[in-house]
Protein backbone atom coordinates (compact mmCIF):
# COMPACT_ATOMS: atom_id res chain seq x y z
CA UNK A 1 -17.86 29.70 50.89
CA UNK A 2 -14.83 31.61 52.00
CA UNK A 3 -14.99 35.01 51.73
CA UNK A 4 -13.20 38.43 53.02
CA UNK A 5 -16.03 41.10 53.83
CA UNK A 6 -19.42 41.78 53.39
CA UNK A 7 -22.39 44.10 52.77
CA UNK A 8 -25.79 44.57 52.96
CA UNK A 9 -28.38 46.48 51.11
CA UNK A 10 -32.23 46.67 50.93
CA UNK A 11 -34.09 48.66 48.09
CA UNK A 12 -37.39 49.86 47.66
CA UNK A 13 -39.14 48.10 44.97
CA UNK A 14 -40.68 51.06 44.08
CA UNK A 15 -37.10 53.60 43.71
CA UNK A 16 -37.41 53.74 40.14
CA UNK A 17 -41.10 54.34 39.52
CA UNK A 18 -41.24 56.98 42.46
CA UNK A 19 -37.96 58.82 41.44
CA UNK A 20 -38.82 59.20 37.74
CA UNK A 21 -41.89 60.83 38.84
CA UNK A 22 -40.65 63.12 41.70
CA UNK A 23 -37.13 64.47 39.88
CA UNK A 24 -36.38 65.49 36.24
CA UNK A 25 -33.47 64.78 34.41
CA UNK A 26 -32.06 67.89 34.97
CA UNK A 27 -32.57 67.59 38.67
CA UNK A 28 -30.39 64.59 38.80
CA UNK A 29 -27.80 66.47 36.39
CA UNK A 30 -27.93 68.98 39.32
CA UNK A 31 -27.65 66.61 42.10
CA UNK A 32 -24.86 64.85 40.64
CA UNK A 33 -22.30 67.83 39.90
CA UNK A 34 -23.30 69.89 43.50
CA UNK A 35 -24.83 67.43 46.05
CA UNK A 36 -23.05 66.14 48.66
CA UNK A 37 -23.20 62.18 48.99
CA UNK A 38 -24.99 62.84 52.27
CA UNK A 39 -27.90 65.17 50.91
CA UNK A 40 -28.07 62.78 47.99
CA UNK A 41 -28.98 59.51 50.54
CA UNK A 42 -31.62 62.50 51.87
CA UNK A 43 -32.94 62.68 48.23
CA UNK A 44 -33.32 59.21 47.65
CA UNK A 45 -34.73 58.30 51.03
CA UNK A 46 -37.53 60.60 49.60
CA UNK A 47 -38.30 59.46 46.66
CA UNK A 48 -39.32 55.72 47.93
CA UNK A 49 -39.90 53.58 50.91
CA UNK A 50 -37.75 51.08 51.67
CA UNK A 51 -38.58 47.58 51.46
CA UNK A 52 -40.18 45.54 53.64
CA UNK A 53 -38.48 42.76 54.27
CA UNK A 54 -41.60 41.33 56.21
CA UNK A 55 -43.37 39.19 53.24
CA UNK A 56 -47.18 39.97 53.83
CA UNK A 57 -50.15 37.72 51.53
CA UNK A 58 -51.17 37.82 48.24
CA UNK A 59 -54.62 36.60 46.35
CA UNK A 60 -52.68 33.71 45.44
CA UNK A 61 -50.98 32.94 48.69
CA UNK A 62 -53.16 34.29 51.18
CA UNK A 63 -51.70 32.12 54.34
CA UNK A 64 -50.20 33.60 57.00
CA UNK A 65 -46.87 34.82 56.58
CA UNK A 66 -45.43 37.64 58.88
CA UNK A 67 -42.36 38.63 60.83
CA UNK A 68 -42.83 36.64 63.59
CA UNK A 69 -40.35 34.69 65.11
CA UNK A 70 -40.46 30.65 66.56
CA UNK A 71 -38.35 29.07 68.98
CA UNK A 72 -35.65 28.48 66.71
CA UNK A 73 -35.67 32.03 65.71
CA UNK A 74 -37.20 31.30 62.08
CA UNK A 75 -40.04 32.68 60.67
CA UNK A 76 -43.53 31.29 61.43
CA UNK A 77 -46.09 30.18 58.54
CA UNK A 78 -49.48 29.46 59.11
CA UNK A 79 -52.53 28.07 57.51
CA UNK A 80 -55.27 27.06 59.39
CA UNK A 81 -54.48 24.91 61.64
CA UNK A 82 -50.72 23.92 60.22
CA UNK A 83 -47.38 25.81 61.38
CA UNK A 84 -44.27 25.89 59.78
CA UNK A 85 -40.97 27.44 61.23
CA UNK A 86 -37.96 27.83 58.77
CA UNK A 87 -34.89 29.09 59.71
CA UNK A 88 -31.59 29.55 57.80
CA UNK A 89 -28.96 27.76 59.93
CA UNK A 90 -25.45 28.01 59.67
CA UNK A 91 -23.92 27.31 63.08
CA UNK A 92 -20.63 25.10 62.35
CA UNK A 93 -22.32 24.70 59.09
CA UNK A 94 -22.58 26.20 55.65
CA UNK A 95 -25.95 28.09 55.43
CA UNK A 96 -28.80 25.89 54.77
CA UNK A 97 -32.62 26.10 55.57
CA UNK A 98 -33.99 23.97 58.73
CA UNK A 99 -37.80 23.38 59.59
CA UNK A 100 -40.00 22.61 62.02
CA UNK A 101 -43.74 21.40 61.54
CA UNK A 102 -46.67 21.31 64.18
CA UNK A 103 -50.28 21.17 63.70
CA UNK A 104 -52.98 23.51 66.94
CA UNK A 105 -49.61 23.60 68.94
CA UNK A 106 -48.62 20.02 68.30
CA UNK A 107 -45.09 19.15 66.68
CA UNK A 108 -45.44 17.02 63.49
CA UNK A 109 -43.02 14.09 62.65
CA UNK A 110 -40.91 15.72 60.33
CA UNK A 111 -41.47 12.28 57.86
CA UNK A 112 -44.95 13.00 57.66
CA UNK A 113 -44.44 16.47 55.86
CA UNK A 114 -43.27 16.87 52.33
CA UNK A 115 -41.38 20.24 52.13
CA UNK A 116 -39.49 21.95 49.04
CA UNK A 117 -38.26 25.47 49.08
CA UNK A 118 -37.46 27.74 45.31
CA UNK A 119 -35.78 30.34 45.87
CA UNK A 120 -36.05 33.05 42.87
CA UNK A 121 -32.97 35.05 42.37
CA UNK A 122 -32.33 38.09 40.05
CA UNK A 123 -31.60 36.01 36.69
CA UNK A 124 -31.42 32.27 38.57
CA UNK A 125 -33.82 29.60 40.98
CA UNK A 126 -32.49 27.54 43.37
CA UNK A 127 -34.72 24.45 44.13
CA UNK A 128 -34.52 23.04 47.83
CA UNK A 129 -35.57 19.54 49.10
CA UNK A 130 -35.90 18.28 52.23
CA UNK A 131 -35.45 15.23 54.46
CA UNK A 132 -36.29 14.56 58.21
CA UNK A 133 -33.52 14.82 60.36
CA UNK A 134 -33.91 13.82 64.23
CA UNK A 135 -37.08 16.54 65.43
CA UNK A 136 -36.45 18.74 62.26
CA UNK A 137 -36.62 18.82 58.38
CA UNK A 138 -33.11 19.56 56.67
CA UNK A 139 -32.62 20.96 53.74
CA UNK A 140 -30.40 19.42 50.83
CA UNK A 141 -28.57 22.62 49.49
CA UNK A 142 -26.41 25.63 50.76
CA UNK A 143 -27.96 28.68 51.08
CA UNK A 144 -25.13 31.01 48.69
CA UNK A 145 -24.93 34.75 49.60
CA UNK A 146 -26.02 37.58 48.95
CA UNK A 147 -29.59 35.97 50.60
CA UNK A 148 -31.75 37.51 48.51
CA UNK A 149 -34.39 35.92 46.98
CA UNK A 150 -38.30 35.61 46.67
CA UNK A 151 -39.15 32.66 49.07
CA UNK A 152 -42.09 29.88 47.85
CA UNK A 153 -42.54 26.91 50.16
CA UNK A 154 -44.83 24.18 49.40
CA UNK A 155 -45.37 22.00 52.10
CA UNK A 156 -47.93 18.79 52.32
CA UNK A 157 -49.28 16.86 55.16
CA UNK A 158 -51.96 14.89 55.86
CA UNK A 159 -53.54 15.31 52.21
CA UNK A 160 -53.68 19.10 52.59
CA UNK A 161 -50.97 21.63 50.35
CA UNK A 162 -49.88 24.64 52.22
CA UNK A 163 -48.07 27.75 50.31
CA UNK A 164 -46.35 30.62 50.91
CA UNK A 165 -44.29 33.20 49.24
CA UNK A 166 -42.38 35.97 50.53
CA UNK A 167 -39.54 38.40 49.73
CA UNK A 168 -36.32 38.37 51.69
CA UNK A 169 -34.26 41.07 49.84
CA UNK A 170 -30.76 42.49 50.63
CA UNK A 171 -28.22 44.42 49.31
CA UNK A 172 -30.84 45.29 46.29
CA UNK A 173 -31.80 48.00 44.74
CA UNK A 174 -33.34 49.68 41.32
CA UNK A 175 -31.95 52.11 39.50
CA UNK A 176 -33.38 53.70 36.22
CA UNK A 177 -30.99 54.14 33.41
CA UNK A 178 -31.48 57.70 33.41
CA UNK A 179 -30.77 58.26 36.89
CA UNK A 180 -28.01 56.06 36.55
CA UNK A 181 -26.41 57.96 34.17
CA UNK A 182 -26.93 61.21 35.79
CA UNK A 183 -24.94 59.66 38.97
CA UNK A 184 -22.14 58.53 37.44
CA UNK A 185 -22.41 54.79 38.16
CA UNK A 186 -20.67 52.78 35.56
CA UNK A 187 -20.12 49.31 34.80
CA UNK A 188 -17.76 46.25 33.46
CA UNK A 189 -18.05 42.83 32.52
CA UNK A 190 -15.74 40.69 35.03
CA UNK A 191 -13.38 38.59 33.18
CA UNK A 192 -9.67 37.53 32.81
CA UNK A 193 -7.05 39.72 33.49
CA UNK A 194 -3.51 40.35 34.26
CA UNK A 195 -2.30 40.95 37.90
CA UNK A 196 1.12 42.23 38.37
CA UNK A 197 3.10 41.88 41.51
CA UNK A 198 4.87 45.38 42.59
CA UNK A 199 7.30 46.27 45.54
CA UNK A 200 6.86 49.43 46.84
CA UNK A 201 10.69 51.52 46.98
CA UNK A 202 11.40 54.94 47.45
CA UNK A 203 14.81 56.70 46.35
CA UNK A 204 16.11 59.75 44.77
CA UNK A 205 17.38 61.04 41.54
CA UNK A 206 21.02 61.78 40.96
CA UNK A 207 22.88 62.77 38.74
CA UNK A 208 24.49 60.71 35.77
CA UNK A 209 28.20 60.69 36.55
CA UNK A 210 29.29 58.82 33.62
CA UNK A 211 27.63 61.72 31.35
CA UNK A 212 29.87 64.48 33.41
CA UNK A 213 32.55 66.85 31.61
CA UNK A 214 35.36 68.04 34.19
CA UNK A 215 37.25 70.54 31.95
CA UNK A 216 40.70 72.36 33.24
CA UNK A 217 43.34 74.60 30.75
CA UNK A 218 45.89 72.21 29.07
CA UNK A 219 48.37 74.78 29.67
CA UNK A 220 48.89 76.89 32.73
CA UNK A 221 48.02 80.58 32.49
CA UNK A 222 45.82 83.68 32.90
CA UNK A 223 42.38 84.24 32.24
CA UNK A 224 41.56 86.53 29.88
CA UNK A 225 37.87 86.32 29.32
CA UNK A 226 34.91 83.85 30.32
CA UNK A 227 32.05 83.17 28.36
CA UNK A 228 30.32 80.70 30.24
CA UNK A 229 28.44 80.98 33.59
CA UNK A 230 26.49 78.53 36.01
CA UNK A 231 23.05 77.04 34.88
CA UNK A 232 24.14 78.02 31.25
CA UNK A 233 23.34 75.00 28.93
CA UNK A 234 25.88 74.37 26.11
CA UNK A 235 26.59 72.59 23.37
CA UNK A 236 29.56 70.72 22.39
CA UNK A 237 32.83 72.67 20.91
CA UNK A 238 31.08 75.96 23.22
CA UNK A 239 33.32 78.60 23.95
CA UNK A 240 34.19 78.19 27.90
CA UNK A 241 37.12 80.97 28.50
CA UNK A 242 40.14 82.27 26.54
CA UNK A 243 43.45 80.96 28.60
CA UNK A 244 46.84 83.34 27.62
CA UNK A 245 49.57 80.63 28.21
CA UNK A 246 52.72 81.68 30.73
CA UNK A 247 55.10 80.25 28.20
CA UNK A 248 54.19 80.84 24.89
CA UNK A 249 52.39 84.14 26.23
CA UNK A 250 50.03 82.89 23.36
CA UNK A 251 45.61 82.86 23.59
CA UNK A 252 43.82 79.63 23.32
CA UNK A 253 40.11 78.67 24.18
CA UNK A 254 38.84 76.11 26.59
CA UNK A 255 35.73 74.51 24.50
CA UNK A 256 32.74 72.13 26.36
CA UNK A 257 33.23 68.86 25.65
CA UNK A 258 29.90 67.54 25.78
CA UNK A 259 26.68 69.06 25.50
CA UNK A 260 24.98 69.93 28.83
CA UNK A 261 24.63 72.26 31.29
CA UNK A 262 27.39 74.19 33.56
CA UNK A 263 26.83 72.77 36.79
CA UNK A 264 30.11 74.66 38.57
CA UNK A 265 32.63 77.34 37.73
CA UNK A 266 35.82 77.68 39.23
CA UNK A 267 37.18 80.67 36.49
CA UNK A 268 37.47 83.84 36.79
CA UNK A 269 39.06 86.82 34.25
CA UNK A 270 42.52 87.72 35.38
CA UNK A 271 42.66 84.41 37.40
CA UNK A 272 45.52 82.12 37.02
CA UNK A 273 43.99 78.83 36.00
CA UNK A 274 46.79 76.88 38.77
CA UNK A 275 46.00 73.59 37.48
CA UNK A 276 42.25 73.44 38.61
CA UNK A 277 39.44 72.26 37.58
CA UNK A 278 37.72 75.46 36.08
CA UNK A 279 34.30 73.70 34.63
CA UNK A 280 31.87 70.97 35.91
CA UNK A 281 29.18 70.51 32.96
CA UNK A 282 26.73 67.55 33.26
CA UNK A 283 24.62 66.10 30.68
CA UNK A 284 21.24 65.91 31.97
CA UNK A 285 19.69 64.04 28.81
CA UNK A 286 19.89 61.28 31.16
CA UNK A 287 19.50 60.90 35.49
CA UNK A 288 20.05 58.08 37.65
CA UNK A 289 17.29 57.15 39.95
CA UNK A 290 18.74 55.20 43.17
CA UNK A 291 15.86 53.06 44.60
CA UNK A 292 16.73 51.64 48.55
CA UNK A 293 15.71 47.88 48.35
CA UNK A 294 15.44 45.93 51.39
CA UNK A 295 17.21 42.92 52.23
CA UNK A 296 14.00 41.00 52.06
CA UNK A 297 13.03 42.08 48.71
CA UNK A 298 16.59 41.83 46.95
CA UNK A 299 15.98 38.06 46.13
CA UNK A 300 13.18 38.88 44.11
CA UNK A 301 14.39 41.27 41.73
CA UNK A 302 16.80 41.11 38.51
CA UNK A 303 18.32 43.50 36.59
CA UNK A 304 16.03 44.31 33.90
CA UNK A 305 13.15 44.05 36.22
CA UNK A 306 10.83 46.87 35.29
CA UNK A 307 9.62 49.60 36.89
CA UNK A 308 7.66 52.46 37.56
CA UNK A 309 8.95 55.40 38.97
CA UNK A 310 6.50 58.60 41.10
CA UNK A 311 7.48 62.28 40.76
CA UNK A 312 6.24 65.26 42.14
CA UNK A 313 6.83 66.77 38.49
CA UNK A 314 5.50 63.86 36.36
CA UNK A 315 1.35 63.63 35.98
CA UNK A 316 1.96 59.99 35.21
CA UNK A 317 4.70 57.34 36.40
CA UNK A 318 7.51 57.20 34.22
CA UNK A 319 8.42 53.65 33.16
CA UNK A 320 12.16 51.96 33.47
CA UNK A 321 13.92 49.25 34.53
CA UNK A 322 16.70 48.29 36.94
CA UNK A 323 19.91 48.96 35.41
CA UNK A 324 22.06 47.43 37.79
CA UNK A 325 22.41 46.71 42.17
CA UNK A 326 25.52 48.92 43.62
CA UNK A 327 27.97 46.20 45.23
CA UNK A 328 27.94 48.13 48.96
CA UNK A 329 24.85 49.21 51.60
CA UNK A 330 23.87 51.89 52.93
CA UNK A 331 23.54 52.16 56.87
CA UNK A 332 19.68 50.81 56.88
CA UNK A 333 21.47 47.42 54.85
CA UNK A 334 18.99 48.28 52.24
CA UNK A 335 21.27 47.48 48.93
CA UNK A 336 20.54 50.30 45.87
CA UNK A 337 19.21 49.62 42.62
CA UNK A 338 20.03 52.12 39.93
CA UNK A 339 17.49 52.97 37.00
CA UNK A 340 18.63 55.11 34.02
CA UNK A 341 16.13 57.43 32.66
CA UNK A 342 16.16 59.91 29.88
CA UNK A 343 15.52 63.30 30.99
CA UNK A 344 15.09 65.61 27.35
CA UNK A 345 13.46 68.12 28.78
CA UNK A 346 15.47 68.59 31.97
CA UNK A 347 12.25 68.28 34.63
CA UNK A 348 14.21 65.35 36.82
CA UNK A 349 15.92 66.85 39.09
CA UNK A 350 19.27 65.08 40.76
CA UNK A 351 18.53 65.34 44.95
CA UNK A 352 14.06 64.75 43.67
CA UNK A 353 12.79 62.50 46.00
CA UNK A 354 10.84 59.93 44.08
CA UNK A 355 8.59 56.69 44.60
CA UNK A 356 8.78 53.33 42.75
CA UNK A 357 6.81 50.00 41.78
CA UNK A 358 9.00 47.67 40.79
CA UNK A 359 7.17 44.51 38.54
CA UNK A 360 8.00 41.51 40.12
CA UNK A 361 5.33 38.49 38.72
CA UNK A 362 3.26 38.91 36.41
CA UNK A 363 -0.36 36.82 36.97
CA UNK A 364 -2.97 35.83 34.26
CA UNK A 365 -6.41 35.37 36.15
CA UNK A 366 -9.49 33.65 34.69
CA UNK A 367 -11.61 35.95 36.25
CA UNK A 368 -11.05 39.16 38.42
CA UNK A 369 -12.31 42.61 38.79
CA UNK A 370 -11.24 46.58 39.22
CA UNK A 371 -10.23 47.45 42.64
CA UNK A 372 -12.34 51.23 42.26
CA UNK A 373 -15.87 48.85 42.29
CA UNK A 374 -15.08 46.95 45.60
CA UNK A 375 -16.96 47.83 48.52
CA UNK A 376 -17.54 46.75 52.32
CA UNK A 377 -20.93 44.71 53.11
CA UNK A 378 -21.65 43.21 56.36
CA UNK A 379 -18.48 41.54 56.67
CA UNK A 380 -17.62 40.82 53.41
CA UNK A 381 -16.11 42.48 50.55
CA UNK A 382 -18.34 42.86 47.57
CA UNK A 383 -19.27 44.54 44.11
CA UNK A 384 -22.87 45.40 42.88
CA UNK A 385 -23.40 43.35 39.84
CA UNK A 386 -25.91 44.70 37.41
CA UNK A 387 -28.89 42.69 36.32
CA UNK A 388 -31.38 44.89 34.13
CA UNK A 389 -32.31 47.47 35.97
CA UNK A 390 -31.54 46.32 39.41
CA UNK A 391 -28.32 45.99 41.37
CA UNK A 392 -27.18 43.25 43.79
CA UNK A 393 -24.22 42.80 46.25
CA UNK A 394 -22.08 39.64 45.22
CA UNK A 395 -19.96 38.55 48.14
CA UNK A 396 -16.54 37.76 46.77
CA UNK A 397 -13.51 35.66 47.59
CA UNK A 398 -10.85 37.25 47.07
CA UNK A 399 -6.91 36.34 45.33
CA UNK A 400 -4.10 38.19 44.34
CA UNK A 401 -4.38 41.79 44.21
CA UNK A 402 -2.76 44.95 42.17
CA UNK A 403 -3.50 48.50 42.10
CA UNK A 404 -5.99 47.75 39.16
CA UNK A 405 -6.95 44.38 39.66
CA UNK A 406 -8.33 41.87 42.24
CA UNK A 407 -8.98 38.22 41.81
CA UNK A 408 -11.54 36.93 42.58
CA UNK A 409 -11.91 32.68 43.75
CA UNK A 410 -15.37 32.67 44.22
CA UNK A 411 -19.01 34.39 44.91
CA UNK A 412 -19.22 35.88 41.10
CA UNK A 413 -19.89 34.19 37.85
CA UNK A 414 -17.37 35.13 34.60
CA UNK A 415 -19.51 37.33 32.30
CA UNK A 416 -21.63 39.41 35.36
CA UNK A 417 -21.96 43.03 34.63
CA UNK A 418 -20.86 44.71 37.92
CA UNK A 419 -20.44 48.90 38.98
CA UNK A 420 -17.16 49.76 38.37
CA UNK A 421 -17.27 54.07 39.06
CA UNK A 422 -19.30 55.64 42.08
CA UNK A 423 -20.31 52.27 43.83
CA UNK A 424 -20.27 54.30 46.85
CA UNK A 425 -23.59 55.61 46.15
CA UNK A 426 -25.55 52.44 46.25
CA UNK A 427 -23.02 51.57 49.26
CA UNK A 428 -24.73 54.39 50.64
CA UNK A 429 -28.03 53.84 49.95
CA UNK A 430 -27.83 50.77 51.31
CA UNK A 431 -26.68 51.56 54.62
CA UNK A 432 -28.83 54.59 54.63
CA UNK A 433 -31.80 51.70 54.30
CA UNK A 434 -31.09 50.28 57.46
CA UNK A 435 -31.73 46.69 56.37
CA UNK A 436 -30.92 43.84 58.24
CA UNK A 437 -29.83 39.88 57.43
CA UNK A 438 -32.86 37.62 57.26
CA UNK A 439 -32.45 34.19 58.73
């Protein structure tokens, strides 16, 4: 299976027992709101062992299983006389389980052994057969990741049946709802969703300059009296100034012709008006953003395209859409596309630097998750998905990507519960545990 990055994680089997007992529910309310993520792996290191990955006997398997290591670095199982090494191999091969049989020292024809291999997953089995390959016994199935299972072999030879059973856990761990909640772990069913393809631009806001009133006296004369002053906003029909004309010798007012606010005055009383322009008033219902677009990007936007445009001022990105492409470029050859946005309340600023996303393709995925619940294992890239009580690293391959949403190809089944919020802390936890990958 491909994937992109991975994880690993090893939890105590005993976490939730030994935490309920050691903290109270307001000690994880406490821990949560005021503890450091580093004091918190402290906490939890405390409150249970981690586990060992070395599978030891039990009353109903009591051979020999232990951490030791054969010649083909796999791990030995004995019973009496009888010796099996298995190994997960995956040189120039997809992961799959290998073994070699010997009886007081002596290899064993790997035809003469009957070997099968479950493997007991959190909410599935895997069931492994095997068949002799050159000094060796090959198994028929890929090992998938994460490799975390309970192990039972059951291997016969010569009449006798051998068994063993052992955990090889990783990127596991228990957490009790209760504890859960008081960390701030949440969840999500992974499912279809929509991915939508954005190009990053940056631009600034400028003023509207078809929504700009450039008002001057229709006859020549002095200026007797101003009423309007820079910054002032003003409605239509506004008194500006009162003009006396040089030839009639007769008042008249200069009025704003749009609503807006008095960007520049050029009038003063007792001036001459001498055929300037006396008021600049600008209608600020409405801005311009210019967005720089580079050659390589032009090709793949339209007008109408929409997009999503960054302020310092705004708490949340204001949506628009590409109004139109000036027909010049600037000095970088970047080309600028203009976005109209209404502006009631005044807060966008012309000369506001600003950031954009503008929508590009728009994806339907049968299955994908949130970007917040991806995290780093080994070298994959993985989320914990939630079975019960217990959490597990799923190694994922990954697809097209937003700022929400990833795809994901492979390594996670449609309907899995995985942590969405705070998946750092079992990250954490894991890491904190040391653990190691079993082959």
């Amino acid at each position: 299976m491909k994937s992109t990055m991975k994880v690993t994680m090893n939890v105590s089997t005993n976490f939730s027992m030994n935490f309920s007992k050691r903290l109270t529910m307001n000690t994880h309310v406490i821990l949560f709101r005021f503890v450091a993520l580093g004091v918190l792996s402290l906490i939890l290191s405390a409150c249970g062992e981690p586990a060992n990955l070395s599978a030891t006997a039990t009353e109903d398997h009591p051979e020999t299983v232990s951490d030791e290591r054969g010649p083909n670095n796999g791990r030995l199982l004995r019973n009496e006389g009888f010796q099996l090494e298995l190994a997960i191999f995956e040189t120039g091969v997809p992961p799959e389980y290998r073994a070699w049989a010997s009886s007081d020292g002596n290899p064993i024809d790997p035809a003469a052994v009957d070997l099968s291999v479950r493997l007991t997953r959190l909410g599935a089995e895997d069931e492994i057969g095997f068949t002799p390959q050159g000094e060796f016994l090959r198994g028929d199935s890929v090992i998938h990741e994460p490799h975390s299972f309970t192990v039972g072999i059951t291997a016969r030879y010569n009449g006798q049946t051998h068994e063993w059973q052992y955990d090889s856990f990783e990127g596991r761990t228990m957490i009790e709802p209760a504890v859960r909640d008081a960390l701030g772990i949440a969840t999500a069913v992974a499912g279809p969703a929509v991915i939508e393809e954005r190009i990053p631009v940056y631009g600034q806001i400028t003023a509207n300059t078809e929504r700009v009133g450039h008002v001057s006296a229709r006859f020549e004369g002095r200026i007797e009296s101003v009423s309007g002053s820079i910054g002032q906003r003003v409605n239509a029909g506004d008194r500006l100034a009162q003009i006396e004309s040089n030839q009639s010798l007769t008042p008249y007012t200069i009025a704003a012709p749009i609503n807006g606010i008095i960007t520049e005055r050029r009038a003063g009383p007792g001036e001459q008006t001498a055929g300037r322009e006396l008021f600049t008033i600008t209608d600020t219902s409405t801005v311009w953003v210019d967005l720089a677009v580079f050659p390589a990007d032009i090709a793949r936007i339209s007008i109408g395209a929409p997009v999503q445009i960054s302020t310092a001022r705004s708490e949340e990105p204001l949506p628009g859409t590409i109004a139109m492409f000036l027909p010049a470029t600037g000095a970088n050859q970047a080309v600028t596309a203009r976005v109209v946005l209404d502006n009631p309340d005044g807060r966008l600023l012309p000369g506001t630097w600003v950031s954009g996303q503008i929508k590009v393709a728009e994806y339907e995925v049968p299955l994908a998750v949130r970007r917040e619940g991806l995290q780093s294992f080994r070298d994959f890239t993985v989320v914990y998905a939630q079975i019960g009580d217990e959490y597990e690293v799923r190694m994922l391959e990954l697809g097209r990507q937003s700022d929400e949403w990833v795809e994901v190809l492979g390594g996670l089944n449609p309907g899995t519960t995985y942590v969405t919020e705070n998946s750092y802390i079992l990250k954490a936890d894991v890491e904190k545990s040391g653990a190691s990958h079993d082959h």
